[in-house]
Protein backbone atom coordinates (compact mmCIF):
# COMPACT_ATOMS: atom_id res chain seq x y z
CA UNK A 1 40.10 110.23 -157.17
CA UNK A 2 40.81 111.52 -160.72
CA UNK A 3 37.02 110.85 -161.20
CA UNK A 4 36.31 113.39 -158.26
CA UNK A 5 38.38 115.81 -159.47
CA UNK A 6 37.14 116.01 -163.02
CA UNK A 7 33.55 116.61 -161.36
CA UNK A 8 35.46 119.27 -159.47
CA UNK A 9 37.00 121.20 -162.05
CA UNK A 10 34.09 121.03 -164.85
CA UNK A 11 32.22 124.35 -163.54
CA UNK A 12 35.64 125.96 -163.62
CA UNK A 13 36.40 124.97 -167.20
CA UNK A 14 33.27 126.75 -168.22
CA UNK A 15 33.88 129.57 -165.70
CA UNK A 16 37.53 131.17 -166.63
CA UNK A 17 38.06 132.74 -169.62
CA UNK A 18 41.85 131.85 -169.68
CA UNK A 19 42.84 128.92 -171.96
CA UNK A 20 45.90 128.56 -170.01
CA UNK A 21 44.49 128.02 -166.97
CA UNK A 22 41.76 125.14 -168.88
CA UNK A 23 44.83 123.61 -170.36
CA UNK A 24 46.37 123.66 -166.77
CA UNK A 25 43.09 121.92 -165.07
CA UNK A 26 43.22 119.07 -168.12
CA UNK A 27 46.62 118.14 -167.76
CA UNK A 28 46.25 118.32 -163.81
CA UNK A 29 43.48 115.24 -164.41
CA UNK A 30 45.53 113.41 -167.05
CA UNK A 31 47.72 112.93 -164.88
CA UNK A 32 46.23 111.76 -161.73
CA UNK A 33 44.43 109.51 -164.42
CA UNK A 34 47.76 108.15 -165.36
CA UNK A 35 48.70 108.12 -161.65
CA UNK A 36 46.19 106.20 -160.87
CA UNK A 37 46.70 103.48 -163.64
CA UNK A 38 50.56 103.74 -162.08
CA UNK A 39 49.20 102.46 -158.81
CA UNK A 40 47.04 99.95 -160.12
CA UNK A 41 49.88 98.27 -162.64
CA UNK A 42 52.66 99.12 -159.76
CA UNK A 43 55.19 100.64 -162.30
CA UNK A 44 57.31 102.58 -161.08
CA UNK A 45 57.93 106.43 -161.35
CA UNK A 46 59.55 107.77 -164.59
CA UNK A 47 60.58 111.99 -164.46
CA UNK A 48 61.21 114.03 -167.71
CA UNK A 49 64.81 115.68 -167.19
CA UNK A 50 65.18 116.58 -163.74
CA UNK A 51 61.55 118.08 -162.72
CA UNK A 52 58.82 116.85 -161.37
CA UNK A 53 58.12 112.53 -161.43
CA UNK A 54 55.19 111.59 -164.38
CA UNK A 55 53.12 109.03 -164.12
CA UNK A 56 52.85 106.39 -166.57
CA UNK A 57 50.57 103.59 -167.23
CA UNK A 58 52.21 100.13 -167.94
CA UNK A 59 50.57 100.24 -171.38
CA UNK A 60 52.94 102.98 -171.87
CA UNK A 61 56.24 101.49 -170.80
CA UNK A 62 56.24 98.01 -171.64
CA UNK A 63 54.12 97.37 -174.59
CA UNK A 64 53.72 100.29 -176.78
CA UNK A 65 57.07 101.96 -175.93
CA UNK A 66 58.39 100.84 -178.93
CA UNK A 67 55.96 102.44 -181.28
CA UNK A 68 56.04 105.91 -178.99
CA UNK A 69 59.75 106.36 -179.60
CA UNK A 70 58.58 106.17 -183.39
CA UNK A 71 55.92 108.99 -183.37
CA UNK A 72 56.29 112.60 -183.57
CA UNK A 73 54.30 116.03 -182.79
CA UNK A 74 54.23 118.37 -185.22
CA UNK A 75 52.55 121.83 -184.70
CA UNK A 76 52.54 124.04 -187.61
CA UNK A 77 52.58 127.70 -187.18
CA UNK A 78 51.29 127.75 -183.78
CA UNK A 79 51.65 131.42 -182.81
CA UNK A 80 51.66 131.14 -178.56
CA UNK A 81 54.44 129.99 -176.95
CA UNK A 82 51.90 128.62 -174.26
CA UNK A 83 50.08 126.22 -176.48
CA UNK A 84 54.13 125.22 -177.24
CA UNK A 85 54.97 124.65 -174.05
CA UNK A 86 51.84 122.83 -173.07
CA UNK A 87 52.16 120.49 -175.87
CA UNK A 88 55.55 119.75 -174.33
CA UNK A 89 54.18 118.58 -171.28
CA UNK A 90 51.86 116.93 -172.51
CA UNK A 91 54.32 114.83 -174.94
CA UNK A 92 55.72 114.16 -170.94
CA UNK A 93 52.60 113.25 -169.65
CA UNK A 94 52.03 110.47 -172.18
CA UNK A 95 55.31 108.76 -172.73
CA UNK A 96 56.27 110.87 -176.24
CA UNK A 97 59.46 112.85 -176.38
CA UNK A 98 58.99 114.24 -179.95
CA UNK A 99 58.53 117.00 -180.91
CA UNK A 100 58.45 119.45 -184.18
CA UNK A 101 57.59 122.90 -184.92
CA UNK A 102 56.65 124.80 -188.35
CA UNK A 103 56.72 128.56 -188.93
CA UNK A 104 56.27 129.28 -185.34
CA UNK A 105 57.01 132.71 -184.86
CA UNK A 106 56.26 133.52 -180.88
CA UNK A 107 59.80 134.34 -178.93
CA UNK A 108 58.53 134.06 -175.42
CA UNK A 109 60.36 132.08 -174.26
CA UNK A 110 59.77 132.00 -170.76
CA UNK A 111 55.83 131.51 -171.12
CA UNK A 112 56.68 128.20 -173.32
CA UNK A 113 58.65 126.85 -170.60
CA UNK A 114 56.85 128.21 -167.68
CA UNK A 115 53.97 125.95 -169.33
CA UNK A 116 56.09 122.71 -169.67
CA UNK A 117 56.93 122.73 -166.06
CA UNK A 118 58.87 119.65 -166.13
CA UNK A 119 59.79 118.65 -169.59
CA UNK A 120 61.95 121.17 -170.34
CA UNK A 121 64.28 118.53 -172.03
CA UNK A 122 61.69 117.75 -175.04
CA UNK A 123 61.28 121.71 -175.08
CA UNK A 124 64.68 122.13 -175.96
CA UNK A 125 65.34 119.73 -178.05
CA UNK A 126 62.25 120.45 -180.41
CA UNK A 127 63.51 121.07 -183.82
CA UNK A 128 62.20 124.09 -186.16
CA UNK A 129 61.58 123.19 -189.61
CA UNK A 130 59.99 126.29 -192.45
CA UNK A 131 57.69 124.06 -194.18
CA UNK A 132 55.84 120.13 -193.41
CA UNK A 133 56.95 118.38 -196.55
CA UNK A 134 60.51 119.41 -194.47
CA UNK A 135 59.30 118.56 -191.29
CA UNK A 136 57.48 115.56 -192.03
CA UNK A 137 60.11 114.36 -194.65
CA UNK A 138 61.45 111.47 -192.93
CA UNK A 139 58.14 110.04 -192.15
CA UNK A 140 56.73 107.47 -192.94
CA UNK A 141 53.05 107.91 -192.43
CA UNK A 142 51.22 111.55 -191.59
CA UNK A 143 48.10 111.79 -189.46
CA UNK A 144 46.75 115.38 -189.68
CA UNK A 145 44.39 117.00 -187.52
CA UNK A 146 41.03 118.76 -188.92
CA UNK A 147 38.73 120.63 -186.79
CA UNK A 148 34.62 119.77 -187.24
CA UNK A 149 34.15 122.60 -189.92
CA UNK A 150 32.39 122.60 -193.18
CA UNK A 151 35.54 120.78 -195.62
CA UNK A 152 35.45 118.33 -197.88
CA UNK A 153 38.31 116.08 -197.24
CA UNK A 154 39.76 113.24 -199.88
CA UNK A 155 41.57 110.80 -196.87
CA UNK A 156 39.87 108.80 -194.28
CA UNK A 157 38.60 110.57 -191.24
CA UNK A 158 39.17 108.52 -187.98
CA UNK A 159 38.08 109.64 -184.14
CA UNK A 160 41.08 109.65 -182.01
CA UNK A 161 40.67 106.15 -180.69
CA UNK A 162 40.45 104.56 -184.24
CA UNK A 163 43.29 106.61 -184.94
CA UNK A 164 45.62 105.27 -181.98
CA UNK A 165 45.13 101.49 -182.86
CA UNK A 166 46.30 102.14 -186.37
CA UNK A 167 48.93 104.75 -185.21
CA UNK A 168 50.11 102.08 -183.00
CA UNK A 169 50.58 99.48 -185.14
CA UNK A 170 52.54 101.47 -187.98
CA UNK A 171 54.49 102.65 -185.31
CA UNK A 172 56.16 99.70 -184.17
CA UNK A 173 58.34 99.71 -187.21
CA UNK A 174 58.16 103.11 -189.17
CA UNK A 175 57.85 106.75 -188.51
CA UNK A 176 54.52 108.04 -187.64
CA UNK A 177 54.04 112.20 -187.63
CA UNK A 178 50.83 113.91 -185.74
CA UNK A 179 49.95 116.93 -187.65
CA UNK A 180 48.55 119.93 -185.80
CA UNK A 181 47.79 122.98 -187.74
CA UNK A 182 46.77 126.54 -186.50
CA UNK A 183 43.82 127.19 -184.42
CA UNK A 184 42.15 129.87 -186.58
CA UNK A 185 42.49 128.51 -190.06
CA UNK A 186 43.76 125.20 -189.55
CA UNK A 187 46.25 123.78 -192.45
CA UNK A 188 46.05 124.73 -196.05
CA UNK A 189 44.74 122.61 -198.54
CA UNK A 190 48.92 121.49 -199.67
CA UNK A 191 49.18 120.79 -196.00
CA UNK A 192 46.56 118.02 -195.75
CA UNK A 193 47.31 116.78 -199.06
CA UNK A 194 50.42 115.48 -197.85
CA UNK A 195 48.83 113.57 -194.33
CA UNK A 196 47.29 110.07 -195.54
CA UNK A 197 44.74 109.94 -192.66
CA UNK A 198 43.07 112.74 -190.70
CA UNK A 199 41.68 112.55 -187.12
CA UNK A 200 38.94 114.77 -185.87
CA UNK A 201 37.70 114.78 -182.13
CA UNK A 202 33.69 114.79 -182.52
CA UNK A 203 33.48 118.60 -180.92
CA UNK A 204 29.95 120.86 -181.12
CA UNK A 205 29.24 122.54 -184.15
CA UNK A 206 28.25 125.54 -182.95
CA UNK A 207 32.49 125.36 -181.26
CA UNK A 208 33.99 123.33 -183.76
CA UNK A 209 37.58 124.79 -182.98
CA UNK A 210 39.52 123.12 -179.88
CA UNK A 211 42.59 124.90 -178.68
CA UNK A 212 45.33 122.93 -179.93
CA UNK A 213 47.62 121.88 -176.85
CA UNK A 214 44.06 120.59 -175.79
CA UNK A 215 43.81 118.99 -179.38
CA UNK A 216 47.11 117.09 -178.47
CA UNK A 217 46.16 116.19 -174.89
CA UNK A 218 43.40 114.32 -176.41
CA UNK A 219 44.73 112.22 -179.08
CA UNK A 220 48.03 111.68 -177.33
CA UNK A 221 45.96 110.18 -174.47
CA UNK A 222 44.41 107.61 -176.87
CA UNK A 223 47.54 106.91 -178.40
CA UNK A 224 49.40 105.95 -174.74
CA UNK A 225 46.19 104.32 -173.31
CA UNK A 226 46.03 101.95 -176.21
CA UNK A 227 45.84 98.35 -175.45
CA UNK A 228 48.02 95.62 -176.87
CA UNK A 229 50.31 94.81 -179.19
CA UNK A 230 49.44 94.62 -182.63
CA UNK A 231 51.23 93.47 -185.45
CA UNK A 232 52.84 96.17 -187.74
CA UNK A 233 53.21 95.77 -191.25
CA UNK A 234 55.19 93.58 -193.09
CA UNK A 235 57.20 95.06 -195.89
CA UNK A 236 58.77 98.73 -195.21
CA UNK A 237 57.22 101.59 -196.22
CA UNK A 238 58.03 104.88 -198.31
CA UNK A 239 59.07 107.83 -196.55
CA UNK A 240 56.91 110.94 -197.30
CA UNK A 241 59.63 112.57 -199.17
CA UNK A 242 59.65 109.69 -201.67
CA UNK A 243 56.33 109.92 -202.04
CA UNK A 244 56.43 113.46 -202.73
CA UNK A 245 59.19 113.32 -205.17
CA UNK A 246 57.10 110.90 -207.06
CA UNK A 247 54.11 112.95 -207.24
CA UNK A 248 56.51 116.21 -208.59
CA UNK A 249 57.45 113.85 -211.45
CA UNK A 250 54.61 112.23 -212.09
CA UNK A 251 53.11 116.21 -212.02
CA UNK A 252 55.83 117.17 -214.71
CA UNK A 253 55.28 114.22 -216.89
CA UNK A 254 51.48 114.25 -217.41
CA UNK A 255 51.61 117.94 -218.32
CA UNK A 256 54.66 117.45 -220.59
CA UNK A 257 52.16 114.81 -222.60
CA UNK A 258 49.04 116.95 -221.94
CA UNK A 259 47.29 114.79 -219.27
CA UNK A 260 46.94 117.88 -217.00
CA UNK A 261 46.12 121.28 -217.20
CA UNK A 262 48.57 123.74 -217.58
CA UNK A 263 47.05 126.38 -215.72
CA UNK A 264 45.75 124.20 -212.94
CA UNK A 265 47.36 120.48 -212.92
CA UNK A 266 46.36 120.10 -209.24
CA UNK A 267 42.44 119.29 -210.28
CA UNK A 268 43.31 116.29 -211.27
CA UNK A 269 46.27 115.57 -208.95
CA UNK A 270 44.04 115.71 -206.04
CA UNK A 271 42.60 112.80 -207.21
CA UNK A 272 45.54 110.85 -208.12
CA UNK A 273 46.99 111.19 -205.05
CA UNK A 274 43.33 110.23 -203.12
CA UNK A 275 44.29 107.03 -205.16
CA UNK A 276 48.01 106.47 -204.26
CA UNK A 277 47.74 108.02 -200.81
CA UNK A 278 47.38 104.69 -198.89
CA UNK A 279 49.13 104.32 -195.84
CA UNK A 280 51.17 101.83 -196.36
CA UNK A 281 52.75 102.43 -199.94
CA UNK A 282 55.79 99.75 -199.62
CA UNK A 283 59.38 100.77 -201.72
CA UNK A 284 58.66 98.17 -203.91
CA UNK A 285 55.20 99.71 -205.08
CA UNK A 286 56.79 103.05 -205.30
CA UNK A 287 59.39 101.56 -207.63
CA UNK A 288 56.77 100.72 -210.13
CA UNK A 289 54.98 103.90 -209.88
CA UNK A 290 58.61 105.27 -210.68
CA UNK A 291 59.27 102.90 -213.33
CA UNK A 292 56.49 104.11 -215.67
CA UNK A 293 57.43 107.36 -214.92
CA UNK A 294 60.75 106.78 -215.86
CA UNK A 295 58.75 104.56 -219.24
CA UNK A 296 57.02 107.97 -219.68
CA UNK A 297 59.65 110.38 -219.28
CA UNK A 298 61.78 108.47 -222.00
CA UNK A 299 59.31 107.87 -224.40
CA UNK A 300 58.62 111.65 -224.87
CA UNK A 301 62.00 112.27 -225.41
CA UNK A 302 63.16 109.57 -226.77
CA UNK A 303 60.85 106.86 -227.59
CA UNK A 304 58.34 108.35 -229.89
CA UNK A 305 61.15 109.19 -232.43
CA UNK A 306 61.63 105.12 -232.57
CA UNK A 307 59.90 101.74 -234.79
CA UNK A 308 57.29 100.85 -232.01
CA UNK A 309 58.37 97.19 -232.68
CA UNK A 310 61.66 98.53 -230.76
CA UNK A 311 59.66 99.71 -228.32
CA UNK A 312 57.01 96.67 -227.18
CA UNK A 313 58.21 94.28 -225.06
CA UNK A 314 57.49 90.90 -225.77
């Protein structure tokens, strides 16, 4: 049936010029796809507040629930409230309840929730942050979306579905944020710097640019329709604000002893954080990365003034 439809509506997405109205026919065949994978696993119906009932596929509610509860939306300086609202459903659609805005600036209200229809509740309880280092503070891993045009990029780029699996799996036990920036000049160059992975859906060239509630649809879909239940990782990991903390000092420090340029220390930082940027960065690891720092710190102060014999450790 879902398959029917999508034939149905194809010409139409092509047809109408309104985005709205696109986003409307895509969410319409999510979920009757979801539907359908309802009626095949026989769970049962789940509704966002008190609207309409969404469909959810058992992978959704038994499984990964877990890791959903763990992974947040964040749209940065998305300017209509439609695209808002759409993203809220959408959260709905696919079992996420999270979500976070950045600099958005559009006051219609009643578009954003004339768009969310039914899940009003994760409208409303969306929380409005000024920057992403704020937003995505208390997180412990970053995923940023970049569209298909011409930048070079330092982290990993994944498709959607190579995204979810991994997204998934950190998820189980730690924070995960999903970074969507602006439609016509996506996130600055600060803002990606601070995701460790980046997901781009393959799109044409000649149209790199997808509408971003339709951005969402996409890789939240891969996200909820992933399979399984993999194993998360071990130790803990560092929360993004620690990790940016760390990077301010260790910033400070190697200018202090002349390491970086004065007039333009990020050259070089790019690349130091291309090479502590890993995923999963554990406490532990960030407590040695602090610890000669702290080594650092002290011995232009202090240290240099000493008999290196007092210094050297045996």
């Amino acid at each position: 049936m879902a398959a029917k439809f999508l034939m149905s509506i194809h010409p139409l997405l092509y047809a109408t010029n309104s985005y709205f109205f696109q986003v409307f026919l895509i969410q319409r065949y999510l979920e009757m796809e979801t539907h359908s994978l309802n009626s095949r696993f026989a769970v049962p119906k789940q509704r966002i507040g008190n609207g309409e009932p969404c469909y959810i596929a058992k992978s959704m509610t038994a499984s990964n629930q877990e890791s959903l509860s763990n992974i947040s939306v964040i749209l940065v300086r998305t300017r209509s409230a439609g695209n808002i609202g759409s993203t809220a459903r959408i959260l709905g659609n696919m079992g996420l309840r999270n979500l976070k805005l950045v600099q958005t600036t559009s006051s219609a209200e009643d578009e954003a929730r004339m768009m969310a229809t039914s899940a009003h509740t994760i409208l409303d309880q969306a929380t409005q942050f000024e920057s992403l280092g704020e937003a995505g503070g208390e997180e412990h891993v970053l995923f940023g979306t970049t569209s298909g045009r011409d930048r070079r990029h330092s982290q990993p780029i994944l498709s959607p579905r190579q995204a979810a699996t991994r997204i998934i799996r950190i998820a189980r036990h730690h924070k995960v944020g999903l970074v969507f920036g602006p439609e016509r000049s996506g996130m600055t160059v600060n803002e990606l710097s601070l995701c460790q992975n980046l997901i781009q859906i393959p799109t044409d060239t000649a149209f790199p640019v997808l509408n971003v509630s339709k951005a969402v649809a996409i890789v939240c879909y891969e996200i909820a329709q992933c399979k399984g239940n993999p194993a998360g990782p071990i130790e803990p990991l560092i929360k993004i604000s620690d990790r940016e903390e760390i990077y301010e000092r260790m910033q400070h420090i190697l200018m202090r002893i002349g390491f970086l340029s004065q007039s333009n220390p990020e050259h070089i930082m790019k690349a130091l954080r291309k090479i502590l940027n890993q995923s999963e960065l554990s406490p532990r690891e960030g407590q040695i990365i602090r610890g000669i720092i702290s080594q650092l710190e002290w011995y232009v102060d202090k240290g240099s003034r000493l008999d290196p014999k007092k210094i050297l450790k045996p």
